[in-house]
N, C-alpha and C. Protein backbone atom coordinates (compact mmCIF):
# COMPACT_ATOMS: atom_id res chain seq x y z
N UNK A 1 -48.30 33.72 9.49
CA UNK A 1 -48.10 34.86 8.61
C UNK A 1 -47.59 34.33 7.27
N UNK A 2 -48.38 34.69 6.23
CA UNK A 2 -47.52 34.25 5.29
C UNK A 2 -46.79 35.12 4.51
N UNK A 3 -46.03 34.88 3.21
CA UNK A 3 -44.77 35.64 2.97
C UNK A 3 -45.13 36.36 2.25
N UNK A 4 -45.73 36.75 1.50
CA UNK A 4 -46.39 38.41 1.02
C UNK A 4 -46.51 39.52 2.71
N UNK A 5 -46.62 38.87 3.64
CA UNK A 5 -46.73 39.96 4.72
C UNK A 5 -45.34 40.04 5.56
N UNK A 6 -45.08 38.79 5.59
CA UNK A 6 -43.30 38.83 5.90
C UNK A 6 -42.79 39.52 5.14
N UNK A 7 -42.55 39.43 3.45
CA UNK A 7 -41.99 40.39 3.14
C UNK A 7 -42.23 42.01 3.18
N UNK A 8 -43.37 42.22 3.54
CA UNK A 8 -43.89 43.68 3.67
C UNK A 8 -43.45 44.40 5.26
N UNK A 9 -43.46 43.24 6.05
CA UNK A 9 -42.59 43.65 7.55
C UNK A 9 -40.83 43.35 7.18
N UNK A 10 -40.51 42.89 6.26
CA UNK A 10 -38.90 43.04 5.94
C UNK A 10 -38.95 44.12 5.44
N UNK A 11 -39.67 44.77 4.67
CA UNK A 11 -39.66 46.26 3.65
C UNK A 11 -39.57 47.34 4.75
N UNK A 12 -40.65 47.23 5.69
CA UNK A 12 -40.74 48.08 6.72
C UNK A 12 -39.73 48.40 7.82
N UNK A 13 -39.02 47.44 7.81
CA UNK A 13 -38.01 47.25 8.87
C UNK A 13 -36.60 47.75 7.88
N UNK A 14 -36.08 47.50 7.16
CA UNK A 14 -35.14 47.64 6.07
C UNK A 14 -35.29 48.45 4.81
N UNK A 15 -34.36 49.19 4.38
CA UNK A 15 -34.27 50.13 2.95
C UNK A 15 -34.30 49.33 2.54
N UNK A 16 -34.86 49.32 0.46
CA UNK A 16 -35.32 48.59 -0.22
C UNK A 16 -33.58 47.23 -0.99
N UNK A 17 -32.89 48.85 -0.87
CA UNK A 17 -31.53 48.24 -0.94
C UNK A 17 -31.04 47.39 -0.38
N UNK A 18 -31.22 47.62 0.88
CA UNK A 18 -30.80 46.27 1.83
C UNK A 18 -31.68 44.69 1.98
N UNK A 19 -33.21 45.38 1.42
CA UNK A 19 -33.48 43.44 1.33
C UNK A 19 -33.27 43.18 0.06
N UNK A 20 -33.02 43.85 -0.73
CA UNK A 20 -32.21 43.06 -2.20
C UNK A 20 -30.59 42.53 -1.96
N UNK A 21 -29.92 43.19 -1.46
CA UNK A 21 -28.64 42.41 -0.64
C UNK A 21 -28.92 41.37 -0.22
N UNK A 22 -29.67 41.28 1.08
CA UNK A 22 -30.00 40.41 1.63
C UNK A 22 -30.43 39.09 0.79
N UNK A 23 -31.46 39.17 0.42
CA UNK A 23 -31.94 38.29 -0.05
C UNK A 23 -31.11 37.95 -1.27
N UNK A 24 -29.97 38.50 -2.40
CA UNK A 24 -29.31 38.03 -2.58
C UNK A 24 -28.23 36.85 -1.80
N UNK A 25 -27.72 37.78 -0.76
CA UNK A 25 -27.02 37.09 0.11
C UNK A 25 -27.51 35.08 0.95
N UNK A 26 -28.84 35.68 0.81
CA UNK A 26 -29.51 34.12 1.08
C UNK A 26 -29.00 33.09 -0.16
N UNK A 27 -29.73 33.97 -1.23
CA UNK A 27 -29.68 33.00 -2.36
C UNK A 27 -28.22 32.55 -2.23
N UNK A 28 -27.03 33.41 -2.33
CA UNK A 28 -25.84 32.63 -2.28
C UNK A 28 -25.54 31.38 -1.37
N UNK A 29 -25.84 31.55 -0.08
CA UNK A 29 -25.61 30.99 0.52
C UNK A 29 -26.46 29.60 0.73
N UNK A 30 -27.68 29.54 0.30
CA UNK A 30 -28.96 28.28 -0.01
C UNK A 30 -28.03 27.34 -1.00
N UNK A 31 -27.52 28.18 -2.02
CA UNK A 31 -27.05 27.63 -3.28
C UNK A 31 -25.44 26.74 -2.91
N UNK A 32 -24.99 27.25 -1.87
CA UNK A 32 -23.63 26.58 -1.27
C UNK A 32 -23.64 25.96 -0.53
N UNK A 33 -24.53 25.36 0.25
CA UNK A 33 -25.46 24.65 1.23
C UNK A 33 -25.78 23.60 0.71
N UNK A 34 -26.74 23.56 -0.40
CA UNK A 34 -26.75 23.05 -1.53
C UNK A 34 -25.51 21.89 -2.52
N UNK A 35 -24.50 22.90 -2.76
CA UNK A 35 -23.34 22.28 -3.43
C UNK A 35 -22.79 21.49 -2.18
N UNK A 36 -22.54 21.87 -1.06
CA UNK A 36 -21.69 20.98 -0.26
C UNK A 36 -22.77 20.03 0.31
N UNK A 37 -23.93 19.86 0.23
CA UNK A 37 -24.33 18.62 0.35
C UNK A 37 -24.65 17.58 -0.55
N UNK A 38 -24.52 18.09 -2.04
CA UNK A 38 -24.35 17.64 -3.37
C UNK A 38 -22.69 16.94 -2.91
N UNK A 39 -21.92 17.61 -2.48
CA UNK A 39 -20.42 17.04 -2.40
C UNK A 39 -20.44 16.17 -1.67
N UNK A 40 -20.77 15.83 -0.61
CA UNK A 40 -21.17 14.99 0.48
C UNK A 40 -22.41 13.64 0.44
N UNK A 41 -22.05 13.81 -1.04
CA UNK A 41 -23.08 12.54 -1.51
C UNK A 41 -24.94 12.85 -1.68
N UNK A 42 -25.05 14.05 -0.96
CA UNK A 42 -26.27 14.16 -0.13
C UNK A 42 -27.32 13.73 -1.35
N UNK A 43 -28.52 13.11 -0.52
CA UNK A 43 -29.83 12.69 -1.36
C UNK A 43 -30.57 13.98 -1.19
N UNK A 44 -30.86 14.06 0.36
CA UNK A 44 -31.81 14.95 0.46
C UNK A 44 -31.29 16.13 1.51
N UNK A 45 -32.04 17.47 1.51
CA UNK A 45 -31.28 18.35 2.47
C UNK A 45 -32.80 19.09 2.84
N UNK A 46 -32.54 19.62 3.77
CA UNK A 46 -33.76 19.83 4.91
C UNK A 46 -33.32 20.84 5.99
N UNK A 47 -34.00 22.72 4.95
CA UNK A 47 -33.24 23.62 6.04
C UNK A 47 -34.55 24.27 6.63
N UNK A 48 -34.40 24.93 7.57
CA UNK A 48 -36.00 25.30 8.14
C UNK A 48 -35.93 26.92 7.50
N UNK A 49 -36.82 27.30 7.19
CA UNK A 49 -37.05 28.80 6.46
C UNK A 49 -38.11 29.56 7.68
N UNK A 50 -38.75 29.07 8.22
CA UNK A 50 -40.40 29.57 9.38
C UNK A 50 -39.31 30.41 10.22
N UNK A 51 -39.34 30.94 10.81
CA UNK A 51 -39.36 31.92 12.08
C UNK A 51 -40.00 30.83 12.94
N UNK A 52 -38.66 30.78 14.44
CA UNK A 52 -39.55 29.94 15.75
C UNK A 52 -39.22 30.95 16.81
N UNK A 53 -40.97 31.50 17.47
CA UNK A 53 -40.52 32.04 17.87
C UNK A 53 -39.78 33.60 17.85
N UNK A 54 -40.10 34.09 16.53
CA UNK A 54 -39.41 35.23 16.19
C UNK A 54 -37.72 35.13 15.79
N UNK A 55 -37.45 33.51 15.74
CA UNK A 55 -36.04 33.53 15.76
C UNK A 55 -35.80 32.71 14.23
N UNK A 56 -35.00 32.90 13.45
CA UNK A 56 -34.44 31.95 12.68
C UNK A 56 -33.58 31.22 13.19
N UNK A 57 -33.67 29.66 12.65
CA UNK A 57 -32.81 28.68 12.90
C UNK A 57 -31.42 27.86 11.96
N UNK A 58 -30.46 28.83 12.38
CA UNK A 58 -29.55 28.15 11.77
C UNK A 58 -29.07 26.73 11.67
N UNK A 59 -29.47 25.82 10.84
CA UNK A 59 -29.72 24.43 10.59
C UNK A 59 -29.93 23.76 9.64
N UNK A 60 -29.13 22.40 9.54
CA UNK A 60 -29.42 21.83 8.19
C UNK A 60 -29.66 19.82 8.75
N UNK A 61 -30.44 19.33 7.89
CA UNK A 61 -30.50 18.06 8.04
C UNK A 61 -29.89 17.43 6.68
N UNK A 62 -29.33 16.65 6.50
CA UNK A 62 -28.70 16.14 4.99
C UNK A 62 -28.77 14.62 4.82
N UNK A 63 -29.76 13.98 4.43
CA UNK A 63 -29.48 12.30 4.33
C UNK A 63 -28.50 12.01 3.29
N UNK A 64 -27.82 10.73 3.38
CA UNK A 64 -26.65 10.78 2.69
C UNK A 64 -26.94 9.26 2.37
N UNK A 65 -26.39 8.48 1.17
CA UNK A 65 -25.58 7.19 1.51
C UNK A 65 -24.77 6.85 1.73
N UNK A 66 -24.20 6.60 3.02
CA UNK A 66 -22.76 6.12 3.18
C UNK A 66 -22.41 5.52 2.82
N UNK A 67 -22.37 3.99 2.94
CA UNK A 67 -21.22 2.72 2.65
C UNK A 67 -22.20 1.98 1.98
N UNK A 68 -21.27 1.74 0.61
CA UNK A 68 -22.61 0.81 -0.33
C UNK A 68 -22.09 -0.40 -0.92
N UNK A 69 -22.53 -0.75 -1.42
CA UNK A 69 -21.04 -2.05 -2.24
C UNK A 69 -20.68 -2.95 -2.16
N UNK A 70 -20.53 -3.97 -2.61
CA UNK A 70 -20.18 -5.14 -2.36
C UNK A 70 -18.81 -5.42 -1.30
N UNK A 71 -17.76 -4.12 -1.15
CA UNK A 71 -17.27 -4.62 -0.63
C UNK A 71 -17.56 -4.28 0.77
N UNK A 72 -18.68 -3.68 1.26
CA UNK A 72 -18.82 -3.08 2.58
C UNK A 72 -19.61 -4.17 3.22
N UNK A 73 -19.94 -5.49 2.45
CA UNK A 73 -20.41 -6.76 3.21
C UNK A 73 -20.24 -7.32 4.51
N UNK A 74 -20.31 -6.81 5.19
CA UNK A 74 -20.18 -6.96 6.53
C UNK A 74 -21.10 -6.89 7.31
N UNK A 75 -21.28 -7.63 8.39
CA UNK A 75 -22.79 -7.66 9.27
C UNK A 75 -23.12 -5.98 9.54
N UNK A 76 -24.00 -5.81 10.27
CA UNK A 76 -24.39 -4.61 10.39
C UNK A 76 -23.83 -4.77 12.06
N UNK A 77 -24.00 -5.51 12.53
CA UNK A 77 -23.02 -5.39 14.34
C UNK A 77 -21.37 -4.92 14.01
N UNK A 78 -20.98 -5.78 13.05
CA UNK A 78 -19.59 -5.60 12.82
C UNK A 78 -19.27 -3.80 12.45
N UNK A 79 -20.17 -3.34 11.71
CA UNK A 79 -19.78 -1.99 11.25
C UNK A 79 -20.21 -1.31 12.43
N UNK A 80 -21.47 -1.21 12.99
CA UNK A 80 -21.57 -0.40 14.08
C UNK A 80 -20.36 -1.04 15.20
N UNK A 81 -19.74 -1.69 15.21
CA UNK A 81 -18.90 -1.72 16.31
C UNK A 81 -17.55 -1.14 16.51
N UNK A 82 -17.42 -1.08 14.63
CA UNK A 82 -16.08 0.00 14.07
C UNK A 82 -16.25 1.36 14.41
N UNK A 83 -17.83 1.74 14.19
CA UNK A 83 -18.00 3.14 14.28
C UNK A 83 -18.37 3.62 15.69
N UNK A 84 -18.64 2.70 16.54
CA UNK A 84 -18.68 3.36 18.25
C UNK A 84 -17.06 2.91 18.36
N UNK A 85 -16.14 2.76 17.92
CA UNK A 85 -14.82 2.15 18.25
C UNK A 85 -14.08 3.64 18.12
N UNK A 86 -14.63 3.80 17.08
CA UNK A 86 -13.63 5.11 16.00
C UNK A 86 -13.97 6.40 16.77
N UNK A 87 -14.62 6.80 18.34
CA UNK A 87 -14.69 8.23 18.53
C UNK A 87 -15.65 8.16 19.69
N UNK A 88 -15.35 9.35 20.67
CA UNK A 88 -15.99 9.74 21.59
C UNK A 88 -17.21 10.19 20.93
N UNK A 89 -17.98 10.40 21.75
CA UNK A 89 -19.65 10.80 20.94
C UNK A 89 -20.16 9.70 20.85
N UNK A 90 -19.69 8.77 20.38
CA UNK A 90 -20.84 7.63 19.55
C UNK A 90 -21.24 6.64 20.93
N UNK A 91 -22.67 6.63 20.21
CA UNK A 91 -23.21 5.52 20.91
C UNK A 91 -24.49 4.83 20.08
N UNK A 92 -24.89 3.58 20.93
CA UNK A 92 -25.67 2.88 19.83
C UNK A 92 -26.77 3.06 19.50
N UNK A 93 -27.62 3.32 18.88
CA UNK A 93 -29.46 3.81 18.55
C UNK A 93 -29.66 2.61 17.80
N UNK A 94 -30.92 2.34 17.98
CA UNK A 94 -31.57 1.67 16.64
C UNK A 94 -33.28 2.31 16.44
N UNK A 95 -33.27 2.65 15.18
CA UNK A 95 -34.50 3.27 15.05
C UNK A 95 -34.71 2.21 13.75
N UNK A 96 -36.43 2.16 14.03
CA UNK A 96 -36.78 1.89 13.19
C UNK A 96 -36.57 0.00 12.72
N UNK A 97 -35.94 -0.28 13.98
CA UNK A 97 -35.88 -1.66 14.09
C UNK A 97 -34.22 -2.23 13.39
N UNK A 98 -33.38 -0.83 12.98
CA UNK A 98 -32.42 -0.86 12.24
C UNK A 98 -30.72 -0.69 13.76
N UNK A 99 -30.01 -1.33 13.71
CA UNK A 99 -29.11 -0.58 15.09
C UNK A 99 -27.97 -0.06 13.74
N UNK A 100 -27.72 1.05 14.78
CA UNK A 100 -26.61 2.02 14.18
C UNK A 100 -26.19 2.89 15.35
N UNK A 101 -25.64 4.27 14.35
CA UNK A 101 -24.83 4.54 15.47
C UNK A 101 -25.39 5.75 15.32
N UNK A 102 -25.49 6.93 16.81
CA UNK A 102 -25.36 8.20 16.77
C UNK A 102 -23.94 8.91 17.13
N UNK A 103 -23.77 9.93 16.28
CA UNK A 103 -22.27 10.24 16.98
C UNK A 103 -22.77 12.23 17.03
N UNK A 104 -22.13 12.50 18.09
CA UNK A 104 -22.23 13.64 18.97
C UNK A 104 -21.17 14.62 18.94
N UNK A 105 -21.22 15.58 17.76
CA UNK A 105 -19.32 16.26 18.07
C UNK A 105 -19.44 17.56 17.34
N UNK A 106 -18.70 18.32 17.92
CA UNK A 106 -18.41 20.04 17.24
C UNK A 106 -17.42 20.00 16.61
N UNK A 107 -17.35 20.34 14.92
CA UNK A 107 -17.01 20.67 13.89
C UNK A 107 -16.45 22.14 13.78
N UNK A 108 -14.74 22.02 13.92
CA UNK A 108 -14.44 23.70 14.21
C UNK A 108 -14.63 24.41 12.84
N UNK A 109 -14.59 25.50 12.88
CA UNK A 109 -14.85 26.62 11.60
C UNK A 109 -13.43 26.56 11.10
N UNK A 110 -13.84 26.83 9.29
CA UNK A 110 -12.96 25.84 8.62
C UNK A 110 -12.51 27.14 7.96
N UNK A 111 -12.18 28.41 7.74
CA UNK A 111 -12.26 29.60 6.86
C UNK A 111 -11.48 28.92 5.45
N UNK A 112 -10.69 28.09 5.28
CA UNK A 112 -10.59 27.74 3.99
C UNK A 112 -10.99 27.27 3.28
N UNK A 113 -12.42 26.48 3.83
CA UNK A 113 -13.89 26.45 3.32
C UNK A 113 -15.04 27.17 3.19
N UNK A 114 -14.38 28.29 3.50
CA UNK A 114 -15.93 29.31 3.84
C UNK A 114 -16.89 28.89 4.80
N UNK A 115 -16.02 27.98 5.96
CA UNK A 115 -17.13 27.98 6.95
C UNK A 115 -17.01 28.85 8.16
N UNK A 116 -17.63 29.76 8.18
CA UNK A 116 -17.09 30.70 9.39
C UNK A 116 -17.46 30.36 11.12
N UNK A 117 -18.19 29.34 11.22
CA UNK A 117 -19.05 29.59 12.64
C UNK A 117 -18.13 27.79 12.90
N UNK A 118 -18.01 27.37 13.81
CA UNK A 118 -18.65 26.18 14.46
C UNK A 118 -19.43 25.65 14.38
N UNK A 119 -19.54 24.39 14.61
CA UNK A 119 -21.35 23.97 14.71
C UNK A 119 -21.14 22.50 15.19
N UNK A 120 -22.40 22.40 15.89
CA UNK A 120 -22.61 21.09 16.42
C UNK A 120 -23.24 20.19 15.62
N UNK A 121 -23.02 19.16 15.21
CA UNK A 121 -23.32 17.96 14.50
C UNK A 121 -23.80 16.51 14.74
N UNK A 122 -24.99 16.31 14.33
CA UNK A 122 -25.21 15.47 15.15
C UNK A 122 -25.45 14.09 13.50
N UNK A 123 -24.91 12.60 13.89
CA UNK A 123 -25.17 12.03 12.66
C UNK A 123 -25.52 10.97 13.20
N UNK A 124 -26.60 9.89 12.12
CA UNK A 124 -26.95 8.75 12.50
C UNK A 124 -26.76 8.11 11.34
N UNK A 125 -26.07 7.09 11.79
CA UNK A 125 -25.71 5.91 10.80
C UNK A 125 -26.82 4.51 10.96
N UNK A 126 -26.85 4.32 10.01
CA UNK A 126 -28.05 3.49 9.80
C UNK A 126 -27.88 2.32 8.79
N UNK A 127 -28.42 1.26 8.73
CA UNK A 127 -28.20 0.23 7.89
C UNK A 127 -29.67 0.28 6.86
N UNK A 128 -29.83 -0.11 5.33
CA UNK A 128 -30.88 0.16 5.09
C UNK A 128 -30.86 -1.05 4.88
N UNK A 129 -32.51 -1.82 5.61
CA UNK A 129 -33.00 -3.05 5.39
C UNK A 129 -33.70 -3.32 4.22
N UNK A 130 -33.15 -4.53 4.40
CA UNK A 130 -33.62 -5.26 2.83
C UNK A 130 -33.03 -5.07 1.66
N UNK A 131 -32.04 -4.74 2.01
CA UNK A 131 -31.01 -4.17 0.61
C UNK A 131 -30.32 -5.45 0.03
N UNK A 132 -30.23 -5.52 -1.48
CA UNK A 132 -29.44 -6.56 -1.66
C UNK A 132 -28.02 -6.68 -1.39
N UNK A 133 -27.40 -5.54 -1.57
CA UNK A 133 -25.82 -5.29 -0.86
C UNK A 133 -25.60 -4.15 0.13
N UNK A 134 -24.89 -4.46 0.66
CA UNK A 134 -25.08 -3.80 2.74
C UNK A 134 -24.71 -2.40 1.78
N UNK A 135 -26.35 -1.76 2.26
CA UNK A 135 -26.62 -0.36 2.21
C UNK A 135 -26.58 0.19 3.52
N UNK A 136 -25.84 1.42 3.55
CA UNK A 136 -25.77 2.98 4.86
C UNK A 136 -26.26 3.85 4.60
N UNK A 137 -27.13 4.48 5.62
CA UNK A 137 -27.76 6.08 5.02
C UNK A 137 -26.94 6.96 6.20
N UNK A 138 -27.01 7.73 6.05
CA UNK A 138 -26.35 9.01 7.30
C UNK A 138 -27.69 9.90 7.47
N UNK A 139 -27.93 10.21 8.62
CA UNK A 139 -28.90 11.28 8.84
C UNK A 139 -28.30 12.29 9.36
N UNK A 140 -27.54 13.71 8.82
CA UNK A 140 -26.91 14.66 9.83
C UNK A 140 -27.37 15.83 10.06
N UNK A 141 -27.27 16.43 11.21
CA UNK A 141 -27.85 17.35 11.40
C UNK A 141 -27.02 18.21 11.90
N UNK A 142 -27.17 19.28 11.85
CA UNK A 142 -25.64 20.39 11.82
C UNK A 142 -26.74 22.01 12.09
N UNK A 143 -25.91 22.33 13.28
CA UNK A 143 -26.09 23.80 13.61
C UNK A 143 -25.54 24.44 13.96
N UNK A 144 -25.34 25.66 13.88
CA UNK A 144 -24.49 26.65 14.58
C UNK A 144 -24.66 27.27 15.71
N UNK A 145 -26.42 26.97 16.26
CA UNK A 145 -27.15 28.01 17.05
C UNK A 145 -27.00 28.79 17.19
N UNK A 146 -26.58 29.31 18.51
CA UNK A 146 -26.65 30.75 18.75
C UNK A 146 -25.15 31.04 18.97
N UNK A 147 -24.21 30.66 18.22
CA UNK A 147 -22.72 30.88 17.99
C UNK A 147 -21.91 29.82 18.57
N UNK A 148 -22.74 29.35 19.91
CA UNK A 148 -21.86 28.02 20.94
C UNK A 148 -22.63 27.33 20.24
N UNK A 149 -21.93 25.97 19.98
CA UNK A 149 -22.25 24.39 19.83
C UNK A 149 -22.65 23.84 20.97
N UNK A 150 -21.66 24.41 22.09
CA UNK A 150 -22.49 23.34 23.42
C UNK A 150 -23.78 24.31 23.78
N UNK A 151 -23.88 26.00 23.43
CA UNK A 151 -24.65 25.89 24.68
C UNK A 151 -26.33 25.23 24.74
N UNK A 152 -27.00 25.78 25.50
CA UNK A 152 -28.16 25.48 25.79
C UNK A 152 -29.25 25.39 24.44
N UNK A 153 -29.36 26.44 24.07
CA UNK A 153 -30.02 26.47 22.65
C UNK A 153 -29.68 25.89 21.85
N UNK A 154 -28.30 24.84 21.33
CA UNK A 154 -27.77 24.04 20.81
C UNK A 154 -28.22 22.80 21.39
N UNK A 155 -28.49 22.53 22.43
CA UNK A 155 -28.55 21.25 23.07
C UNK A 155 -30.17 21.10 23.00
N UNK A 156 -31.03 22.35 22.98
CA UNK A 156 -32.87 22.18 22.82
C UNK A 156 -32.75 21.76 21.45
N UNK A 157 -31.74 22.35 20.28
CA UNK A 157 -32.22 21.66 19.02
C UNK A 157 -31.73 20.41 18.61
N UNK A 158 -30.87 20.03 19.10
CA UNK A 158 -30.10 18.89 19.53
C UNK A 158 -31.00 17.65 19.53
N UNK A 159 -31.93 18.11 20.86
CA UNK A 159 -33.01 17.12 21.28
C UNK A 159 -33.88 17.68 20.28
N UNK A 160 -34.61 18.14 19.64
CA UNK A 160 -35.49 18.77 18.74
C UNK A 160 -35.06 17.63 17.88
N UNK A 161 -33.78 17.30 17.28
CA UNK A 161 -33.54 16.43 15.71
C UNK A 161 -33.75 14.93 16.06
N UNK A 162 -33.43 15.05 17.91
CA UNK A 162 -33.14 13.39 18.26
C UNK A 162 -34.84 12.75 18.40
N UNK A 163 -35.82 13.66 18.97
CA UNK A 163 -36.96 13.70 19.01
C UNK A 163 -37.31 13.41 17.51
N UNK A 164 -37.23 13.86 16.17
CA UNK A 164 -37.93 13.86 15.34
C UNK A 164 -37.02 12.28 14.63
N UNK A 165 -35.69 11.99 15.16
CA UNK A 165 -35.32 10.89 14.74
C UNK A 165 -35.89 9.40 15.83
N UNK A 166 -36.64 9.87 16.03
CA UNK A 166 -37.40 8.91 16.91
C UNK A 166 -38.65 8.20 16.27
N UNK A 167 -39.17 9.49 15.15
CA UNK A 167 -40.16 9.15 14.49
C UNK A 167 -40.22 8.35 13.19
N UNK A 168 -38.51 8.38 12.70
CA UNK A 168 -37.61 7.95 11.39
C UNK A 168 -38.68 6.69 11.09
N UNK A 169 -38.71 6.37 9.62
CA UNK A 169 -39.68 4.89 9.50
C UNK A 169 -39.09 4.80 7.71
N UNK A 170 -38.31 3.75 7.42
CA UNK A 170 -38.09 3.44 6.33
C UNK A 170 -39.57 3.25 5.27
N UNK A 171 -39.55 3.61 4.48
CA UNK A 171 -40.67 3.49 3.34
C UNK A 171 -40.41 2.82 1.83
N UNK A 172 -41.01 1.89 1.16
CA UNK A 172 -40.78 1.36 0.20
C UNK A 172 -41.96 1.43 -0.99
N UNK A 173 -41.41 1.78 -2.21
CA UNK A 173 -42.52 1.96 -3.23
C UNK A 173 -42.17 0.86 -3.78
């Protein structure tokens, strides 16, 4: 379906008033989504807009650079061994021929951030090869699902991000 007819089944379903709210209300919230992954270093951010299923998916993916710099020179075993050291959740992945870390954990709702829900978080730390000084990317993925972090529908998208981080492949221009 595309969105000239989506929006004509939002019209139908809703007073005209209320999808101008609404869709205000998106825009605010795209735009703060936005800033806090701008705050968080973020390169790139990656929210799903499609209907799955008849359902929207509350979800965000955010690549980041973590640790950059001359002084973060350190093998790439040595740092992943700090970061499965530093917390339950973590364990070791290597994608892409790169080892790092995945770490596994619920993020409580912060109201003095305007974050109202919980959400489960899922991040991969990564070393970027071939860098002249020890480069980190973060891959995170963050949802709220269906209000629980653990439950079930949290844990299908869970595997949904770990599945598509399976496919991860560094690229060079």
């Amino acid at each position: 379906m595309d969105s000239e007819s989506r929006l004509k089944n939002l019209k139908k379903e809703f007073a005209k008033d209320d999808v101008i709210k609404a869709r205000l209300e998106l825009i605010k919230r795209l735009n703060k989504g936005v800033q806090q992954a701008h705050k968080a270093d973020g390169l790139t951010l990656y929210l799903p807009v499609e209907r799955i299923h008849g359902t929207l998916v509350a979800a965000s993916i955010v690549v980041s650079e973590a640790l950059t710099g001359p002084g973060v020179n350190v093998g790439s075993g040595e740092v992943v061994a700090q970061l499965l050291a530093d917390g339950a959740g973590s364990e070791p992945v290597t994608i892409d021929g790169a080892d790092g870390v995945r770490v596994d954990k619920v993020v409580a709702a912060d109201p003095d951030r305007e974050v109202e829900h919980a959400s489960r978080r899922i991040d991969y730390v990564l070393p970027v090869p071939g860098s002249q000084v020890a480069q980190w990317a973060t891959v995170c993925f963050s949802t709220i699902a269906d209000g629980d972090p653990r439950s079930e529908f949290a844990d299908v998208l869970v595997e949904l991000f770990d599945a598509v981080m399976t496919t991860f492949r560094w690229s060079y221009e």
